[in-house]
C-alpha atoms as a PDB file:
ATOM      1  CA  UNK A   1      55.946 -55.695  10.156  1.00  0.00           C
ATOM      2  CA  UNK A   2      59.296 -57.261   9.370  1.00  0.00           C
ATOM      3  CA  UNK A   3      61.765 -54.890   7.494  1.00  0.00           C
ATOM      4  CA  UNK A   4      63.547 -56.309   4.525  1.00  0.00           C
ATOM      5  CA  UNK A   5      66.868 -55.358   2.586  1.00  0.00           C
ATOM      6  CA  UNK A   6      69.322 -57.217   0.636  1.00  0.00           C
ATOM      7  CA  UNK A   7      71.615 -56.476  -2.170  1.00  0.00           C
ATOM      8  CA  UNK A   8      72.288 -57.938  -5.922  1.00  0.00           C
ATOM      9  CA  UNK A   9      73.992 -60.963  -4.168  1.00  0.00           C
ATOM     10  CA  UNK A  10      71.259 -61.679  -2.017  1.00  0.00           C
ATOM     11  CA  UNK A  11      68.255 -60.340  -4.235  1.00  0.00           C
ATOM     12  CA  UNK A  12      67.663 -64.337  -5.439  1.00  0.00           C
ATOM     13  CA  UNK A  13      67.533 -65.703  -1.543  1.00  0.00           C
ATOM     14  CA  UNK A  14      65.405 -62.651  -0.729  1.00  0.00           C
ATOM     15  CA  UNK A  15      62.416 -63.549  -3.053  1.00  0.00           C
ATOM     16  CA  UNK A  16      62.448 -66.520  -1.725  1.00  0.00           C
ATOM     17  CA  UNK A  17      62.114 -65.106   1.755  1.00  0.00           C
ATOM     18  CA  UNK A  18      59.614 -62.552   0.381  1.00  0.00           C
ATOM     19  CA  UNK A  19      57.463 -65.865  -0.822  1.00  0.00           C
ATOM     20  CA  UNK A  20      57.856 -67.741   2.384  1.00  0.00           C
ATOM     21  CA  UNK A  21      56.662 -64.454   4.518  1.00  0.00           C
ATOM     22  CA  UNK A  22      53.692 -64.511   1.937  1.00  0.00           C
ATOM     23  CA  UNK A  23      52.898 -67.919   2.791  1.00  0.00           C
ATOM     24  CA  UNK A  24      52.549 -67.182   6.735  1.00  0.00           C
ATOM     25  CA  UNK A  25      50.560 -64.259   6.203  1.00  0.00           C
ATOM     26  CA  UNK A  26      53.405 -62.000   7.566  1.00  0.00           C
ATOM     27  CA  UNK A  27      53.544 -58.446   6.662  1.00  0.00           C
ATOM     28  CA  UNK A  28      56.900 -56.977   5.553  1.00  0.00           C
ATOM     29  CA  UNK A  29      58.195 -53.758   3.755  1.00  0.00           C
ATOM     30  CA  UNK A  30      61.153 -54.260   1.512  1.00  0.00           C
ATOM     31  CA  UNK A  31      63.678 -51.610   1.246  1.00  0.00           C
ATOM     32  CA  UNK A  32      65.507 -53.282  -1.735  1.00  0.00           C
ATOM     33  CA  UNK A  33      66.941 -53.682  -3.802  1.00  0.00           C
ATOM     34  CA  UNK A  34      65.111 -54.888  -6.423  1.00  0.00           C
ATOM     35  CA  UNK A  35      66.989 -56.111  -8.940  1.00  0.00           C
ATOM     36  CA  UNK A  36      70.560 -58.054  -9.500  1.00  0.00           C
ATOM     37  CA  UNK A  37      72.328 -54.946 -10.360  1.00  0.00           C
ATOM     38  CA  UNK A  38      75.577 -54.716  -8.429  1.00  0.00           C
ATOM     39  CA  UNK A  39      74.686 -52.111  -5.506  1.00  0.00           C
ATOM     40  CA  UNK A  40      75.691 -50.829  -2.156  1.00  0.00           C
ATOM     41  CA  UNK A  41      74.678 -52.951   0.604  1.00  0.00           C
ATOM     42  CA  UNK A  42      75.351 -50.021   2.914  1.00  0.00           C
ATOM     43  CA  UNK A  43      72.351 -47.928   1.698  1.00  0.00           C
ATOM     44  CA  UNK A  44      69.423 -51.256   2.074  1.00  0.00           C
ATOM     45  CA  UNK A  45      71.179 -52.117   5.228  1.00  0.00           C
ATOM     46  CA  UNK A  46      70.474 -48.366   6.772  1.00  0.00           C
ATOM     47  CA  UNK A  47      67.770 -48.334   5.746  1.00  0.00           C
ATOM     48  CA  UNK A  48      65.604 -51.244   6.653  1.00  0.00           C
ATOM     49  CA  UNK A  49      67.863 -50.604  10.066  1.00  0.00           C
ATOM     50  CA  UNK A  50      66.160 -47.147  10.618  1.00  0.00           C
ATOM     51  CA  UNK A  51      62.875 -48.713   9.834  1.00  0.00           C
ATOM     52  CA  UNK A  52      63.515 -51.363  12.721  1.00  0.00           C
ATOM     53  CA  UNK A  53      65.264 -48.667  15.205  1.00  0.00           C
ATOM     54  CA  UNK A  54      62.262 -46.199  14.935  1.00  0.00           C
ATOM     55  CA  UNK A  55      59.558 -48.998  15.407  1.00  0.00           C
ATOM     56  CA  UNK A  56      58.250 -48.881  11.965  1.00  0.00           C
ATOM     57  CA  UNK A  57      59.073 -52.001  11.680  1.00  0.00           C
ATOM     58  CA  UNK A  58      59.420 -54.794  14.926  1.00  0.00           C
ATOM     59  CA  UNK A  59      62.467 -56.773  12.815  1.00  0.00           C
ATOM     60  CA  UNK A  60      64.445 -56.846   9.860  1.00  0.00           C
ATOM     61  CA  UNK A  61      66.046 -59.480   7.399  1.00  0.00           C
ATOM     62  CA  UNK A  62      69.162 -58.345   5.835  1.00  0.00           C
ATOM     63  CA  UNK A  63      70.804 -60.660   3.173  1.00  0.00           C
ATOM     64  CA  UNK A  64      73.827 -60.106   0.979  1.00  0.00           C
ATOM     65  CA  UNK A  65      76.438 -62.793  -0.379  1.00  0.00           C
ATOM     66  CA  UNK A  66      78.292 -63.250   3.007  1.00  0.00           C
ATOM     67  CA  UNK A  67      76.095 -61.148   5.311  1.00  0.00           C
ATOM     68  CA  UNK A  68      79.007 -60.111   6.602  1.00  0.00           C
ATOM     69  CA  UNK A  69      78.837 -56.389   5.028  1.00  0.00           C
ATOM     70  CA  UNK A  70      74.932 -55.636   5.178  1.00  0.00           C
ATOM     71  CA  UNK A  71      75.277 -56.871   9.135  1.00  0.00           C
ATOM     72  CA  UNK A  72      77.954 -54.404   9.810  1.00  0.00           C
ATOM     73  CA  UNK A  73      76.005 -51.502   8.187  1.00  0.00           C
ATOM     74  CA  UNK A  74      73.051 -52.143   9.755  1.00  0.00           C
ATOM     75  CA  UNK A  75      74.899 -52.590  13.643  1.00  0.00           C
ATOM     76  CA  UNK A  76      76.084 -48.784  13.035  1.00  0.00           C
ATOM     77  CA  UNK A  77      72.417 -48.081  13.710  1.00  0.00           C
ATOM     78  CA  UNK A  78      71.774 -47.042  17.105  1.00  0.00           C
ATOM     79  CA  UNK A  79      69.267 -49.623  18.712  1.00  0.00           C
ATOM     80  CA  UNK A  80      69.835 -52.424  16.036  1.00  0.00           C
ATOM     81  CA  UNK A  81      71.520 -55.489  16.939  1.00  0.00           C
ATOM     82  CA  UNK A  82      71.819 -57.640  13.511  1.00  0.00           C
ATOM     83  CA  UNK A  83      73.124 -60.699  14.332  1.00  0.00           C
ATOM     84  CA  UNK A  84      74.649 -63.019  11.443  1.00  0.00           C
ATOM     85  CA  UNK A  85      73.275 -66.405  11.254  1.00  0.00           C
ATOM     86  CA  UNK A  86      73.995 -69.365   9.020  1.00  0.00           C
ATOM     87  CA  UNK A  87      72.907 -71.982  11.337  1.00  0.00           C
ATOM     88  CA  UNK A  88      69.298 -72.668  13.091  1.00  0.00           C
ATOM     89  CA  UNK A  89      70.940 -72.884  16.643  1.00  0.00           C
ATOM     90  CA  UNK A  90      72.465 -69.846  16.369  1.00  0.00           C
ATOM     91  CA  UNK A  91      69.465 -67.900  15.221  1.00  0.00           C
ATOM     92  CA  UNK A  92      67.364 -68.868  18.311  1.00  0.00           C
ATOM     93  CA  UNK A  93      70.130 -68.484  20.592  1.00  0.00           C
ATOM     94  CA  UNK A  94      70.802 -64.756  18.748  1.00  0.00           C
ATOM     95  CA  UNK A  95      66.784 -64.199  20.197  1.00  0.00           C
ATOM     96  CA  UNK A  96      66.428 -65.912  23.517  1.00  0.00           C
ATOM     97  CA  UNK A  97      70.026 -64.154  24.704  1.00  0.00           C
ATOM     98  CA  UNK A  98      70.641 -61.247  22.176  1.00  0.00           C
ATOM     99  CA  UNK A  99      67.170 -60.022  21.737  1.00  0.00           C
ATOM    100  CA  UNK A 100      68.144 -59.277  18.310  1.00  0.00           C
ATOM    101  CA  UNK A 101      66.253 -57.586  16.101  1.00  0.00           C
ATOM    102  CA  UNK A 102      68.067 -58.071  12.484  1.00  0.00           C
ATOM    103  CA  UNK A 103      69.203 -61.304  10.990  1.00  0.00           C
ATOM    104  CA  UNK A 104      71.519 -61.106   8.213  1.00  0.00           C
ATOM    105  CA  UNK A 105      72.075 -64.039   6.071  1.00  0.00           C
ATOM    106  CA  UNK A 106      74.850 -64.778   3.084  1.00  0.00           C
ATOM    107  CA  UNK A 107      73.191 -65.957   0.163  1.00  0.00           C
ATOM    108  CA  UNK A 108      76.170 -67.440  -1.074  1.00  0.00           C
ATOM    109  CA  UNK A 109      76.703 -69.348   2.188  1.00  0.00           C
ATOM    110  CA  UNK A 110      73.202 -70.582   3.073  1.00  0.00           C
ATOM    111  CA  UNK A 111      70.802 -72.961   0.839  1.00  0.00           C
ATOM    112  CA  UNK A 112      67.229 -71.885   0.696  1.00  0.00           C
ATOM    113  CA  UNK A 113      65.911 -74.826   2.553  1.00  0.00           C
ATOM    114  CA  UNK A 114      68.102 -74.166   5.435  1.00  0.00           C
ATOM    115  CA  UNK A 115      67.743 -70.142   4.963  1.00  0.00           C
ATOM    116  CA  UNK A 116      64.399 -70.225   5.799  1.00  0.00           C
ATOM    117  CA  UNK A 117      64.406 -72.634   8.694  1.00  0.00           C
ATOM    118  CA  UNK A 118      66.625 -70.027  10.232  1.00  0.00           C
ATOM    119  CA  UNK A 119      64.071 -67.272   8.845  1.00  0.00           C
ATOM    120  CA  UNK A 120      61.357 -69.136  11.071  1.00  0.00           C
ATOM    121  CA  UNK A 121      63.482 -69.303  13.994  1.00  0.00           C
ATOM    122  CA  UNK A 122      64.271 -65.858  14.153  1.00  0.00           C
ATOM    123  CA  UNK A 123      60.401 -65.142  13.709  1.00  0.00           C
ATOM    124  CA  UNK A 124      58.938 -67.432  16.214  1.00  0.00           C
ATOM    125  CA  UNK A 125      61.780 -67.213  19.400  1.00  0.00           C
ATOM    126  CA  UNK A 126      61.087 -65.231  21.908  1.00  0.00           C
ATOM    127  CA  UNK A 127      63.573 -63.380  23.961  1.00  0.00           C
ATOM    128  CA  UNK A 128      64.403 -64.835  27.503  1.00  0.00           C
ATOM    129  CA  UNK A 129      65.120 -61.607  29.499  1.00  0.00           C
ATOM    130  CA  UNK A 130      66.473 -62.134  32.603  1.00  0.00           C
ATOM    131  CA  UNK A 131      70.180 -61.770  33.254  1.00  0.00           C
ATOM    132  CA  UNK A 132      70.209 -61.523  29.401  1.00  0.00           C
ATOM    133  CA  UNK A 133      68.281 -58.259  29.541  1.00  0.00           C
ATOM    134  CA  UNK A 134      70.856 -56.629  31.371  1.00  0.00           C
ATOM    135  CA  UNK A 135      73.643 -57.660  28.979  1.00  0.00           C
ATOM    136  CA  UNK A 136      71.609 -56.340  26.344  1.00  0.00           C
ATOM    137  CA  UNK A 137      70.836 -52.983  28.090  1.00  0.00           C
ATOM    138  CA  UNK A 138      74.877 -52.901  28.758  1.00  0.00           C
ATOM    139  CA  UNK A 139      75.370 -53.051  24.663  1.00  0.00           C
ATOM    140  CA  UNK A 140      72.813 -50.256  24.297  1.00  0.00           C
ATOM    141  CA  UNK A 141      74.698 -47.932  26.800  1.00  0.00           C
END
């Protein structure tokens, strides 16, 4: 289950996510918002985080204009590690050395097409472990 939250700037970009997920058969929960009223990304951020930190969910999706915001509020989360993407390399490399468990993306950075190639990449890549499981263990300390 992959938790979802955006807010009003990234509501657009997250339908389209919501569609793609549809399209693999992938099961998600979406936290909101649900609607292009101007909202707090804090509050969709926390809470699709706490869905992901308490294994409700296995990982999130986070999208506001930047990212920059909704990826902050959701690192404040003990156990998450959102990691801001707006390029495919970075969101495998964010998996195979970061194990992370969030992606947050900025609408008003990313195009769709691209967006979701980074969507898949974060899906499909597997962490490496290794000496990259003890550099994650040292964040979670």
């Amino acid at each position: 289950m992959i938790a979802l939250g955006c807010d009003h700037g990234g509501y657009a970009l997250m339908q389209s996510v919501k569609k793609h997920l549809d399209e693999l058969g992938l099961e998600y929960k979406d936290f909101g918002t649900y609607s292009t009223d101007s909202c707090d990304y804090p509050v969709y951020a926390k809470a699709a985080a706490n869905a992901v930190a308490s294994g409700e969910c296995e990982k999130g999706i986070l999208i506001c204009g930047t990212g920059i915001g909704i990826s902050i509020a959701a690192n404040k989360v003990k156990g998450i590690r959102a990691a801001l993407c707006s390029d495919c390399f970075s969101a495998e490399m964010t998996r195979r050395h970061n194990d992370a468990n969030m992606l947050a993306m900025g609408a008003r950075v990313l195009g769709e097409g691209l967006a979701l190639k980074i969507v898949d990449i974060f899906l499909t890549t597997e962490f490496d472990g290794g000496r990259h499981a003890r550099r994650v263990d040292m964040i979670e300390d």
